[in-house]
Protein backbone atom coordinates (compact mmCIF):
# COMPACT_ATOMS: atom_id res chain seq x y z
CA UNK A 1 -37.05 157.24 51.84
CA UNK A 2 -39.97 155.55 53.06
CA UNK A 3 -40.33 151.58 52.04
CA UNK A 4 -43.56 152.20 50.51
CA UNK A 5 -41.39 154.75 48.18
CA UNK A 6 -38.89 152.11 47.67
CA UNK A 7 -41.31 149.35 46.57
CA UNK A 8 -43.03 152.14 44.21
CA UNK A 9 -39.16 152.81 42.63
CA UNK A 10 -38.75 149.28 42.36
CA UNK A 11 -41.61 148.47 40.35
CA UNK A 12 -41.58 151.66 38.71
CA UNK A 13 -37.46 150.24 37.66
CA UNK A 14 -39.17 146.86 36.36
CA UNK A 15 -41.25 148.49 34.10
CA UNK A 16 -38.58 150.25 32.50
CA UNK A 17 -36.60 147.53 31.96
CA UNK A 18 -39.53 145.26 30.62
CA UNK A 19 -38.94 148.61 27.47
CA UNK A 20 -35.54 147.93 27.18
CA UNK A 21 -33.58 145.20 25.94
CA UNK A 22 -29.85 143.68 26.27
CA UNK A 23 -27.67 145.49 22.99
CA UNK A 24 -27.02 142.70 20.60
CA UNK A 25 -23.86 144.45 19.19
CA UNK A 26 -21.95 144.78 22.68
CA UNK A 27 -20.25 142.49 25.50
CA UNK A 28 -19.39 143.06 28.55
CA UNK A 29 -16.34 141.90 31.06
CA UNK A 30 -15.79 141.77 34.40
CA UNK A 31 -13.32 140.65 36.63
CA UNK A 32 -13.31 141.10 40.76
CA UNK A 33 -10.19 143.13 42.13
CA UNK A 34 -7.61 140.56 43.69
CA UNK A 35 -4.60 140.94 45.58
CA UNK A 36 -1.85 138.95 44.72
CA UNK A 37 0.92 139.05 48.12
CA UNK A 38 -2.21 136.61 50.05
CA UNK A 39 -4.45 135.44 47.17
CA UNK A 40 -7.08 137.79 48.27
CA UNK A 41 -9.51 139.89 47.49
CA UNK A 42 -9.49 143.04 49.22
CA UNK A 43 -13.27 143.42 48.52
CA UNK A 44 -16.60 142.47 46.69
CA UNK A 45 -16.67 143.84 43.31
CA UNK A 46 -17.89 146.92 43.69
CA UNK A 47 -18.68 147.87 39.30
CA UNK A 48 -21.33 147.57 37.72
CA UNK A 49 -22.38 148.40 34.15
CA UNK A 50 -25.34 148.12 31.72
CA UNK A 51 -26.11 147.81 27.93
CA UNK A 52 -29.18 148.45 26.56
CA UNK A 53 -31.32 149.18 23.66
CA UNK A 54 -35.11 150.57 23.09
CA UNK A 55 -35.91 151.20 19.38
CA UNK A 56 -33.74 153.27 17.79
CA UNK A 57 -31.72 154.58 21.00
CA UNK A 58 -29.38 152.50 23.10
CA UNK A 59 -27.69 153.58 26.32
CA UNK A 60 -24.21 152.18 27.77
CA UNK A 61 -22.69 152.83 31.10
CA UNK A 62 -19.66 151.72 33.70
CA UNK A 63 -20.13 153.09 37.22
CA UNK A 64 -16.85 152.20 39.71
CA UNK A 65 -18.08 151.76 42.88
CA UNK A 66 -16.17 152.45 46.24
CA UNK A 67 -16.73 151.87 50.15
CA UNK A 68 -19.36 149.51 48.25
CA UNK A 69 -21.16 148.62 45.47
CA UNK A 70 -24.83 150.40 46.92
CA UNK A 71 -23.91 153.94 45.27
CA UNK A 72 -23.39 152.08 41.90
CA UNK A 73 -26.18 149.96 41.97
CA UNK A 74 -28.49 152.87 43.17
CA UNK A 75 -27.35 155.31 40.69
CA UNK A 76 -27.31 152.71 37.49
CA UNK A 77 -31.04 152.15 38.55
CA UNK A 78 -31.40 155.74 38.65
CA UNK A 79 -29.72 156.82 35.12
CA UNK A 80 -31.51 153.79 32.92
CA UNK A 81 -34.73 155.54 34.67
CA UNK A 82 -34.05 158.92 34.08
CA UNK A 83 -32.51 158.21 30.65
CA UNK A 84 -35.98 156.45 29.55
CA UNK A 85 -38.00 159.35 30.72
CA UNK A 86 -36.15 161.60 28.30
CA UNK A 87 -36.18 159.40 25.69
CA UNK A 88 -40.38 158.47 26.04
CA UNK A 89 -40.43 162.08 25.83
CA UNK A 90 -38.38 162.68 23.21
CA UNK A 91 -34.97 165.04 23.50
CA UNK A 92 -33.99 168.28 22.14
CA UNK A 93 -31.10 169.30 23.55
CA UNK A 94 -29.38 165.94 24.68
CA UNK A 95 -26.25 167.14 25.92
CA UNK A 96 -28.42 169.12 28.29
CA UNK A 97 -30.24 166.06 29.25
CA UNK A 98 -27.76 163.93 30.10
CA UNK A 99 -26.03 166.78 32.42
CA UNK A 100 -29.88 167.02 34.10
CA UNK A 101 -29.84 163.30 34.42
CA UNK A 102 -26.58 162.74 36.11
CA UNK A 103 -27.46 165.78 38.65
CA UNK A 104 -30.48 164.02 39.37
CA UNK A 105 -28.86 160.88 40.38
CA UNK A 106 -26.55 162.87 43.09
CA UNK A 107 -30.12 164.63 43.95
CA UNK A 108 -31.82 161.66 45.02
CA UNK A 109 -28.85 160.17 46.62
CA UNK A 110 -28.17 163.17 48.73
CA UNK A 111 -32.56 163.16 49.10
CA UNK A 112 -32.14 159.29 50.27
CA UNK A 113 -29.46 160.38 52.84
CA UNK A 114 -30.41 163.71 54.18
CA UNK A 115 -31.67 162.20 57.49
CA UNK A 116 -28.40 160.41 58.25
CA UNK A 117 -26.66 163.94 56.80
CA UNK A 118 -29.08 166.20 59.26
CA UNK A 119 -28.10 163.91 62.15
CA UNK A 120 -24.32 163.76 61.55
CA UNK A 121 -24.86 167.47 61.36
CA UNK A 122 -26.45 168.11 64.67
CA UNK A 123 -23.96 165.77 66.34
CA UNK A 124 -20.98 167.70 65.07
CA UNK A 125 -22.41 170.96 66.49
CA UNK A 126 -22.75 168.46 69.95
CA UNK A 127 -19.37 168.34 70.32
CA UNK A 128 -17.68 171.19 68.74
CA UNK A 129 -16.45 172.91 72.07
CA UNK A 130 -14.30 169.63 72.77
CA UNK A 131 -10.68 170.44 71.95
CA UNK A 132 -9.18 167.14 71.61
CA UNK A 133 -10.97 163.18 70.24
CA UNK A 134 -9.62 162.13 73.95
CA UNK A 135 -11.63 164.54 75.93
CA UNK A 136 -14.71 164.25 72.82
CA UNK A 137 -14.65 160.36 73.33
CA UNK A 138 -15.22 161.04 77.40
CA UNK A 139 -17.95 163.25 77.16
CA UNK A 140 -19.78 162.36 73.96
CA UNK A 141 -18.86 158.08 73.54
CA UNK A 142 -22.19 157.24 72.69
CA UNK A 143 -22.38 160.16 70.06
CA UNK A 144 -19.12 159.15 68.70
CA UNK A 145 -19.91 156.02 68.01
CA UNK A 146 -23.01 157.13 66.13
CA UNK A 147 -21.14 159.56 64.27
CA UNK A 148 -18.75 156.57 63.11
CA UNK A 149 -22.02 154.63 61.94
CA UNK A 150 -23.06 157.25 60.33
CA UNK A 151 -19.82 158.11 58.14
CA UNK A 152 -20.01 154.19 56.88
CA UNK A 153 -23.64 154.75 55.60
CA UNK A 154 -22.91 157.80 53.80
CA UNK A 155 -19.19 157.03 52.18
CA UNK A 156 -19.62 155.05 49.51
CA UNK A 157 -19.94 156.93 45.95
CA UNK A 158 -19.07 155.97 42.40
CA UNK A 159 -17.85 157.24 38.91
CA UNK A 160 -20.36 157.52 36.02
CA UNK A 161 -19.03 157.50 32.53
CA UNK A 162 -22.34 156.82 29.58
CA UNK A 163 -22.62 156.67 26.03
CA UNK A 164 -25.79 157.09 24.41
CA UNK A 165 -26.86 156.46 20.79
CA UNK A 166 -29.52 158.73 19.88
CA UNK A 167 -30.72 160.32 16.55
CA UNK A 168 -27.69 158.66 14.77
CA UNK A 169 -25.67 160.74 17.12
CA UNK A 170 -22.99 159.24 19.78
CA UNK A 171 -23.38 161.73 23.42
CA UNK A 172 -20.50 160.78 25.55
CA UNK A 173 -20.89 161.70 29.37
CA UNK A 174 -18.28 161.35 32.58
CA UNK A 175 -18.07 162.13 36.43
CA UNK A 176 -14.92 160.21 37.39
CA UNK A 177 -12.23 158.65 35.75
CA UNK A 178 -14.23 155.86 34.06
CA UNK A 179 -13.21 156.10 29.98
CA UNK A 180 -15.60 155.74 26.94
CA UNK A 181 -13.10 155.60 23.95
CA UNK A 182 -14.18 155.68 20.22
CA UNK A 183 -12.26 153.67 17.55
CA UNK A 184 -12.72 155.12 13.77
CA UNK A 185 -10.98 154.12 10.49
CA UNK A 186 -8.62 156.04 9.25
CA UNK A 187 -8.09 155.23 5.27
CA UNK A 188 -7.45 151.57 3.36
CA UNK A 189 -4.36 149.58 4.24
CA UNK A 190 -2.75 146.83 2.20
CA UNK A 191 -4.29 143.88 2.57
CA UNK A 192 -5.90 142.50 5.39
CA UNK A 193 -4.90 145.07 8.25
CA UNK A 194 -6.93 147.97 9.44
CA UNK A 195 -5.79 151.62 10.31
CA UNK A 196 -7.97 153.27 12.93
CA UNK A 197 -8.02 155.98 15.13
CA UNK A 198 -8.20 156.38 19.00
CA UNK A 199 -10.10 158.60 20.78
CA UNK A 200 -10.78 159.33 24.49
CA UNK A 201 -14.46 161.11 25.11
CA UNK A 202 -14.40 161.83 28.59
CA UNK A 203 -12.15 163.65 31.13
CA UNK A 204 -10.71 162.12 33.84
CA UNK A 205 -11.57 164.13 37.10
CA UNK A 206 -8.23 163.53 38.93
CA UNK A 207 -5.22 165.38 40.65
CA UNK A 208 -3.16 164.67 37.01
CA UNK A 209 -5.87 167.12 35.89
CA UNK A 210 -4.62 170.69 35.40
CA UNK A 211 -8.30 172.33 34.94
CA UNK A 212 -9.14 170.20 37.56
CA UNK A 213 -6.46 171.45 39.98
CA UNK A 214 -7.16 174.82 38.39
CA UNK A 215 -10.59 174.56 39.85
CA UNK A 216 -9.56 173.32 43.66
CA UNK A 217 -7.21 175.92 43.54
CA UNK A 218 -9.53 178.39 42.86
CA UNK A 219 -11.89 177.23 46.14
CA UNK A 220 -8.01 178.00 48.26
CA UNK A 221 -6.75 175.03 48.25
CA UNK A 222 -3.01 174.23 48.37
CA UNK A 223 -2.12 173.01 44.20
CA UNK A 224 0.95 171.78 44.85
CA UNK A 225 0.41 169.48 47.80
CA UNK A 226 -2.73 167.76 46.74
CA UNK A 227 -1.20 167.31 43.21
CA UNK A 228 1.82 165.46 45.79
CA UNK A 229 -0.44 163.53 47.53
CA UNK A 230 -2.77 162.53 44.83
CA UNK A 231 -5.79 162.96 46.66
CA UNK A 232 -8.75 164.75 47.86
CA UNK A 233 -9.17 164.29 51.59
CA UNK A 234 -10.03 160.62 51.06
CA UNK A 235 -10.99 160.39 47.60
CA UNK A 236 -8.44 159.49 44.44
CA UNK A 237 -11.47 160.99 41.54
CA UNK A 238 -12.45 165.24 42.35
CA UNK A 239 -15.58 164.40 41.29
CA UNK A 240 -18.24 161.30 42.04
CA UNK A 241 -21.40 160.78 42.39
CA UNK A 242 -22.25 160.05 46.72
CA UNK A 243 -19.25 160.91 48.92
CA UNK A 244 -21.16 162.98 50.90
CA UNK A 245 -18.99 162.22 53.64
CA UNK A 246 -16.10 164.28 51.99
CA UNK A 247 -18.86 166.69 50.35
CA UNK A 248 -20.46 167.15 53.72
CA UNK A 249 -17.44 166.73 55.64
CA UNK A 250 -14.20 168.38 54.04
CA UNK A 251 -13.64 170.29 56.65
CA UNK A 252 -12.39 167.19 58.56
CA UNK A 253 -9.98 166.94 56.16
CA UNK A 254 -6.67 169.21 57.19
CA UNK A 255 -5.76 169.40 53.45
CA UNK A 256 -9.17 170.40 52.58
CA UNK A 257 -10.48 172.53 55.52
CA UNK A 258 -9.96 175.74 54.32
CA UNK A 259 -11.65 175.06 51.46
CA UNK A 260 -14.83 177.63 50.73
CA UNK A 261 -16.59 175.21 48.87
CA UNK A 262 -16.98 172.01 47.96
CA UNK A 263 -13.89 170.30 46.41
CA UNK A 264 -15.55 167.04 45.32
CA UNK A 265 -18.46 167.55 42.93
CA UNK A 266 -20.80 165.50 40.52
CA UNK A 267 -21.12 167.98 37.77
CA UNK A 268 -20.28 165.90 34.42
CA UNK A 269 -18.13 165.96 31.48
CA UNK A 270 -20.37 166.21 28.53
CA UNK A 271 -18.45 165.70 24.42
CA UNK A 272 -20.28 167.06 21.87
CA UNK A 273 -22.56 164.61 19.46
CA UNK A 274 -20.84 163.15 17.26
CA UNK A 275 -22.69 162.04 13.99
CA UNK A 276 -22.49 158.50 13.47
CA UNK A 277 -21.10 156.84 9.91
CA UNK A 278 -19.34 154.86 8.10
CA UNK A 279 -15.87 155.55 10.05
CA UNK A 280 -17.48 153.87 13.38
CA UNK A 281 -15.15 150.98 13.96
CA UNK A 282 -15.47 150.41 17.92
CA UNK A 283 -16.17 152.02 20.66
CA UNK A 284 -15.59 150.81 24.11
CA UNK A 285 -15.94 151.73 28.14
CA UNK A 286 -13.81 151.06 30.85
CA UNK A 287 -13.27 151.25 34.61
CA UNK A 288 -9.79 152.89 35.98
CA UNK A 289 -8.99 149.13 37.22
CA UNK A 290 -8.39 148.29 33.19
CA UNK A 291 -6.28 151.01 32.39
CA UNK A 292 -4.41 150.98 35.27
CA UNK A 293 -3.26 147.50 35.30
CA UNK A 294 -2.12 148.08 32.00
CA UNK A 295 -0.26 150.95 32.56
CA UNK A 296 0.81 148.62 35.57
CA UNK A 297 2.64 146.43 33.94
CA UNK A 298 6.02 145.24 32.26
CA UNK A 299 6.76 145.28 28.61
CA UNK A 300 7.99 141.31 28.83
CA UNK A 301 5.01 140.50 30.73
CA UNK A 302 2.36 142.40 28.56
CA UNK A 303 3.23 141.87 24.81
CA UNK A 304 0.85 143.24 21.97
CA UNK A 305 0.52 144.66 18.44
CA UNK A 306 0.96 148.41 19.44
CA UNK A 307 3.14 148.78 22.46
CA UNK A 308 2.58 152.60 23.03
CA UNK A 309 2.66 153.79 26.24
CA UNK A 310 -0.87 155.18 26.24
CA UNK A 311 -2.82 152.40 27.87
CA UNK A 312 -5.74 153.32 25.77
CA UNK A 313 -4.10 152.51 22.27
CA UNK A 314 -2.85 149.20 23.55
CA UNK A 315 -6.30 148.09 25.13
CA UNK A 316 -8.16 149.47 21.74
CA UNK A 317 -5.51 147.04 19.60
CA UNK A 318 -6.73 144.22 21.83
CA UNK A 319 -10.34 144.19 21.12
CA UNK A 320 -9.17 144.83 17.49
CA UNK A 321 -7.18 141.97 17.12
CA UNK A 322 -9.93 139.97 19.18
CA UNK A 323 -12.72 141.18 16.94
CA UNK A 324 -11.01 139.95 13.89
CA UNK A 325 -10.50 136.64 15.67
CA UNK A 326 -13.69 135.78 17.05
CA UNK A 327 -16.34 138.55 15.56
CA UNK A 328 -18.18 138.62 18.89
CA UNK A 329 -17.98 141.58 21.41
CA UNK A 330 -18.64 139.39 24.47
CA UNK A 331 -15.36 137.01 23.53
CA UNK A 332 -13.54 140.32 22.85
CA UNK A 333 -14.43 142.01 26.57
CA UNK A 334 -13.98 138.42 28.39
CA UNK A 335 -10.86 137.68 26.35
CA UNK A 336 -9.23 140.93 26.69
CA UNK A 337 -9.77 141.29 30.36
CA UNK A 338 -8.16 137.29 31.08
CA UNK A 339 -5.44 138.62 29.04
CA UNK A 340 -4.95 141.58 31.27
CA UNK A 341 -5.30 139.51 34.05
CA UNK A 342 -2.67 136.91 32.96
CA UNK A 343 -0.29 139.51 32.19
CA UNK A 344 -0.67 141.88 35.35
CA UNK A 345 0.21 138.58 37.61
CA UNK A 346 3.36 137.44 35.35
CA UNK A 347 4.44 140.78 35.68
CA UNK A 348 4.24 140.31 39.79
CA UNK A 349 5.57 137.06 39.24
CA UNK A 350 9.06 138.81 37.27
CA UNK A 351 8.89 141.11 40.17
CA UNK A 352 7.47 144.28 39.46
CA UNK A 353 6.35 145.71 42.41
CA UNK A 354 3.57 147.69 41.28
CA UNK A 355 1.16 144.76 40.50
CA UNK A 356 1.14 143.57 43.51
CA UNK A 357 -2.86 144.13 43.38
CA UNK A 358 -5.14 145.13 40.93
CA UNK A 359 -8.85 146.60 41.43
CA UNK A 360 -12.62 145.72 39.61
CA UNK A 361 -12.42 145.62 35.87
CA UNK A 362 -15.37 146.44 33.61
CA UNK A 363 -15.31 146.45 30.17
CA UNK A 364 -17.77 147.25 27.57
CA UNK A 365 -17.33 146.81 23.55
CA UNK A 366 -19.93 148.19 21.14
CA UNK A 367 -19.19 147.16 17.57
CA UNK A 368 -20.63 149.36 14.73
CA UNK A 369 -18.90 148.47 11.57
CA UNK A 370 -16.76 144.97 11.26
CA UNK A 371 -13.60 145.15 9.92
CA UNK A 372 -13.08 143.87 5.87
CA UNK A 373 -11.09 143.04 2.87
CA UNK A 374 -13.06 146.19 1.38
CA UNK A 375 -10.43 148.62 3.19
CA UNK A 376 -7.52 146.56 1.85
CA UNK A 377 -8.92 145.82 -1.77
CA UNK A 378 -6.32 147.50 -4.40
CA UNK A 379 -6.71 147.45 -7.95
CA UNK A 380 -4.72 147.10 -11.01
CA UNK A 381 -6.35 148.48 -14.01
CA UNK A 382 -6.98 152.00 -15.69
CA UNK A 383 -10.68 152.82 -14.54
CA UNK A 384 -13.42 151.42 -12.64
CA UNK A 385 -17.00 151.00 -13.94
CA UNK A 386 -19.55 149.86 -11.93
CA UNK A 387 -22.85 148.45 -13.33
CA UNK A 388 -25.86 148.85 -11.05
CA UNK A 389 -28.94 145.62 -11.55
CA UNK A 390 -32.09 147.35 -11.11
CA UNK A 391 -35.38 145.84 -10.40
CA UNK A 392 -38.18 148.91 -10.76
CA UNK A 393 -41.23 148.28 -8.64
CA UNK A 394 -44.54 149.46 -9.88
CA UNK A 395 -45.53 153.28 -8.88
CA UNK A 396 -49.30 152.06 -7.02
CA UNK A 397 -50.56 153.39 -3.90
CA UNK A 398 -49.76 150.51 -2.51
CA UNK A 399 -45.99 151.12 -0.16
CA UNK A 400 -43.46 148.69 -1.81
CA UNK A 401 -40.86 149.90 0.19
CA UNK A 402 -37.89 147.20 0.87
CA UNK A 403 -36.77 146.76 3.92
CA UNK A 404 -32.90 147.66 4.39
CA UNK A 405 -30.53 145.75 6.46
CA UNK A 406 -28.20 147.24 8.69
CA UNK A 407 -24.80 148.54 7.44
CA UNK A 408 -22.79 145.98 8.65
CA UNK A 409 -24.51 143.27 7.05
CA UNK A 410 -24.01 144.59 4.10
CA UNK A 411 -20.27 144.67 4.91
CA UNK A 412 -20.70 141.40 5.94
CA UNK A 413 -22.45 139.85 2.70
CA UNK A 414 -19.64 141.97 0.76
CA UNK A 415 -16.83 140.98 3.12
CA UNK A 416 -17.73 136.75 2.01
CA UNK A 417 -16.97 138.18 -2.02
CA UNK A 418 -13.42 137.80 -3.08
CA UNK A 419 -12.62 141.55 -3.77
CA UNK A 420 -9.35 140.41 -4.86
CA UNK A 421 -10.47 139.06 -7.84
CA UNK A 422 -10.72 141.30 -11.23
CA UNK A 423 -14.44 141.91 -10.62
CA UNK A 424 -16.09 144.67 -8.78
CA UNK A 425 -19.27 144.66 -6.15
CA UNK A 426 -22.43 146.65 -7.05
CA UNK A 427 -25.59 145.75 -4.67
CA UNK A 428 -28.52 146.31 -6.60
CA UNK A 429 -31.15 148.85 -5.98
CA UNK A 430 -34.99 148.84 -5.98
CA UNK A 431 -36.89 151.88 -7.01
CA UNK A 432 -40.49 152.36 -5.43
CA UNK A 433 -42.95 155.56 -5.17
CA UNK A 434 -41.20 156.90 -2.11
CA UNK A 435 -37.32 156.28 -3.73
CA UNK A 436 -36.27 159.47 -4.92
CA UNK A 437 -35.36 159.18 -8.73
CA UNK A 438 -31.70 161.17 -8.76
CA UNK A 439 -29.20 160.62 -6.50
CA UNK A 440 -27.65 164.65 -5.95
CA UNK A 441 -24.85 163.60 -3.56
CA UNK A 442 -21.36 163.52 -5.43
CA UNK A 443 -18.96 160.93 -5.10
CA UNK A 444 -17.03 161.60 -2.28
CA UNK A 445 -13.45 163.66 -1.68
CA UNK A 446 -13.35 163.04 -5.87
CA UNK A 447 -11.93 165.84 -7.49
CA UNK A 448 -11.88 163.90 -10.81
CA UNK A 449 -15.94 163.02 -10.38
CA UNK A 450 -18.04 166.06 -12.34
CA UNK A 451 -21.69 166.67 -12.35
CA UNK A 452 -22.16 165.20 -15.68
CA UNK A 453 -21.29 161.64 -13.84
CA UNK A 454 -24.04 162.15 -11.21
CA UNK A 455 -26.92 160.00 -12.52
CA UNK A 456 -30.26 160.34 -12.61
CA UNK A 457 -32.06 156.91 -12.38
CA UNK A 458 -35.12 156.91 -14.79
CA UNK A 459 -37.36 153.79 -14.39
CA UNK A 460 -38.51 154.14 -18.09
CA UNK A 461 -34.79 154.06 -19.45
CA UNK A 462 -34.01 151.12 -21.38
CA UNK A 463 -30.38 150.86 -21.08
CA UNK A 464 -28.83 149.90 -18.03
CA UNK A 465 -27.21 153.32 -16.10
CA UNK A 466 -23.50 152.53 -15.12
CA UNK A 467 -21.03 154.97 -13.33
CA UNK A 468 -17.94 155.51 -14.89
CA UNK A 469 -15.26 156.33 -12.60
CA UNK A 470 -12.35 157.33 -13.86
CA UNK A 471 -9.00 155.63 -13.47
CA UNK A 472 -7.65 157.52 -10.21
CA UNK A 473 -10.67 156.90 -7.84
CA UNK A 474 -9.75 154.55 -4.92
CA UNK A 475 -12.14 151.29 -4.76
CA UNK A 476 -12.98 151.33 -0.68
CA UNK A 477 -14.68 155.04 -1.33
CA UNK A 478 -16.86 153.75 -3.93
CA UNK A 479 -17.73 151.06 -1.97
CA UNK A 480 -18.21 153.63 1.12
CA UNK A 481 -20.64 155.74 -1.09
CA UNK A 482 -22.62 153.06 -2.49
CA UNK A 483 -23.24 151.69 0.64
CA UNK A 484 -24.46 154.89 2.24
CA UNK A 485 -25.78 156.30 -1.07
CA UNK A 486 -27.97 153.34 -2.02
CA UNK A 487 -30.32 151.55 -0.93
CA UNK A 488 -30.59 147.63 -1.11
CA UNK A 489 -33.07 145.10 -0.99
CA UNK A 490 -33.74 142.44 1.93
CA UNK A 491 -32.37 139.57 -0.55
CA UNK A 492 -29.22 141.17 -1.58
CA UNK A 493 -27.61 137.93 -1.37
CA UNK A 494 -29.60 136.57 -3.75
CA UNK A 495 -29.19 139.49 -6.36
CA UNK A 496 -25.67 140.52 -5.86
CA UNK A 497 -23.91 140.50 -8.91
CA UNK A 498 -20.45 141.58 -10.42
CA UNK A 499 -19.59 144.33 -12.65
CA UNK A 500 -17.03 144.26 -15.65
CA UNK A 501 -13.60 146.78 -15.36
């Protein structure tokens, strides 16, 4: 790539970013790879990662650099460029796109590099009648030593994994073994505690992966011995993004040569959207240096609230409990990664010989709905009935629509009420022209709720419309429905108001 083309990228890149903006609802972490034998560092830190936001779409990512952090760097340029194109465009088929986009980054990487690839090329036809490196390295030195140049520049590669909130749907892609992991509630829990799911969205593109050994196995390549080695020629992940010097060059590789294509690829992992709601606790992204120093480590060393062996439900129950402490994704990354930290190195102090290093560590926590006394509130009476405080707007031309506040503030503002108490929330709603005047959605997973309770809101009625629940229907899914049912008004803490059992 010419410099001219370069400059044109780069401003081309600040433009993009001057659209975008930092997600206010996520943190980041990082922490540089250290070895602990010398009290070294066996290289820069080589992740990078990016949150960010433009209207109603924001885009996360944590690429793991190797040989280098240029291959990260470059492609994390790439994707947030690519990425904004779509979106300025508007997206159909986003599971489509986001394969396209990632493709595109290993396009232009293998574009940038062609010359160097064309050259290596040519050289390795130079000296292919040589039988031995001693008799290459006497006729061909100079060549050789180009060649060797030429296999730094073109080494270095990364993993890619990417979330992307679009359309009130979550898109999960991976290349790699860099984790996106969604946290959901499950159901209420007595008082203040919190039952949530854990789910990994990506696939980690490794030897421990049976499709993945399926598919080298499948290009003639021995199963069982790279699944004993753990590696692909050179390479830990069996897919990246760069590494053309294992794309280009498996044939170098004895374990790989008779290979009759490609072993290492870039083609991505891609979930299924997944509608965003009310369930959304947490989600978060990783590199493999998190996970793996957790999975690292000894039980007396690493001590926390859920001591499964599955790294990811142990890291997941340390944001939790961070999130509840400090209500701040930014503490929760930093804080979970020192604790990691701590704990890896006390576990090489009480001698366990597998943390004697660790690598990068990048950690990304998105927060979508805070955690409340409204999944622990329990009540002790018959029935429920909640009154509704209604404030009708005139029906003019003129648009009187409210503005709404997010979700979680409502949580929030409902979250500082004592629930405990013998009262019961109701935010109030404001009816305008363009508020529909009957609610038709049912009261959720109710098999006690019948149409006759569904009401229809009538701005001329005179008597205040209440719901009347029944005495078996659980508190947190009324709550649940109202707040995705109804709308509220911008000063809801002003209006808020408590109903009568």
């Amino acid at each position: 790539m010419s410099s001219m083309e370069e400059t044109s990228q780069h401003f081309e890149m600040v433009d993009l970013l001057e659209m975008l903006a930092p997600c206010p609802d996520s943190g980041a972490g990082k922490r540089t790879n250290q070895s602990y034998k010398n009290n070294s560092k066996s290289h820069g830190y080589e992740d990078t990662c990016f949150s960010v936001t433009s209207g109603e779409s924001s885009f996360y990512g944590i690429l793991d650099g190797h040989d280098g952090s240029e291959v990260a760097n470059f492609s994390r340029d790439t994707l947030i460029r690519e990425f904004c194109r779509n979106i300025a465009g508007g997206m159909q088929e986003v599971p489509a796109v986001m394969r396209s986009c990632i493709s595109e980054v290993d396009r232009q990487l293998h574009q940038r590099l062609m010359p160097l690839l064309e050259e290596r090329a040519a050289i390795k036809i130079k000296i292919a009648g040589v039988k031995n490196s001693y008799e290459a390295y006497q006729a061909y030195p100079d060549e050789l030593r180009r060649l060797g140049d030429i296999d730094d520049q073109i080494k270095g590669g990364t993993t890619v994994a990417v979330a992307l909130l679009y359309d009130e749907t979550l898109y999960v892609a991976n290349v790699g073994d860099s984790r996106v992991i969604l946290c959901t509630y499950v159901q209420a829990t007595n008082g203040d505690s919190v039952e949530f799911k854990i789910d990994q969205l990506t696939e980690d593109h490794t030897t421990a992966n049976d499709n993945e050994l399926d598919r080298l196995s499948q290009l003639g390549l021995n199963r069982q011995e790279i699944q004993e080695k753990r590696r692909v020629g050179s390479m830990e992940t069996t897919r990246s993004i760069g590494d053309f010097a294992v794309k280009w060059g498996y044939k170098d590789f004895d374990i790989l040569s008779e290979a009759t294509g490609p072993p290492v690829i870039a083609q991505p992992h891609i979930s299924q959207g997944i509608p965003v709601d009310q369930s959304f606790y947490f989600l978060f992204l990783m590199s493999d240096g998190v996970y793996h120093a957790v999975e690292e480590m000894t039980d007396c060393a690493f001590e926390c609230t859920e001591n499964s062996p599955d790294p990811n439900i142990r890291i997941a129950h340390l944001i939790h409990n961070e999130i509840k402490a400090h209500n701040d994704c930014q503490k929760a990354a930093d804080n979970v990664l020192e604790y990691i930290c701590k704990a890896h190195i006390e576990s090489w102090e009480q001698g366990c010989g597998n943390c004697c290093r660790r690598d990068d560590m990048t950690l990304i926590v998105r927060l979508f709905n805070k955690p409340s006394k409204l999944y622990g509130h329990k009540r002790n009476h018959s029935g429920t009935m909640f009154r509704s405080f209604f404030s009708f707007s005139s029906t003019s031309s003129q648009d009187t629509t409210t503005p709404q506040p997010r979700t979680n503030e409502l949580v929030d503002m409902i979250t500082q009420l004592d629930t405990s108490s013998s009262s019961s929330i109701v935010p109030p709603l404001t009816l305008t022209n363009k508020t529909p005047l009957s609610l038709k959605s049912p009261l959720p997973e109710s098999p006690a709720i019948s149409p006759s309770q569904v009401i229809v809101f009538d701005p001329n009625a005179t008597e205040e419309p209440y719901i009347d629940l029944g005495p078996d229907f659980p508190d947190d899914l009324v709550m649940k429905w109202i707040i995705e049912e109804l709308g509220v008004p911008e000063n809801i803490t002003d209006l808020l108001k408590a109903g009568e059992y």
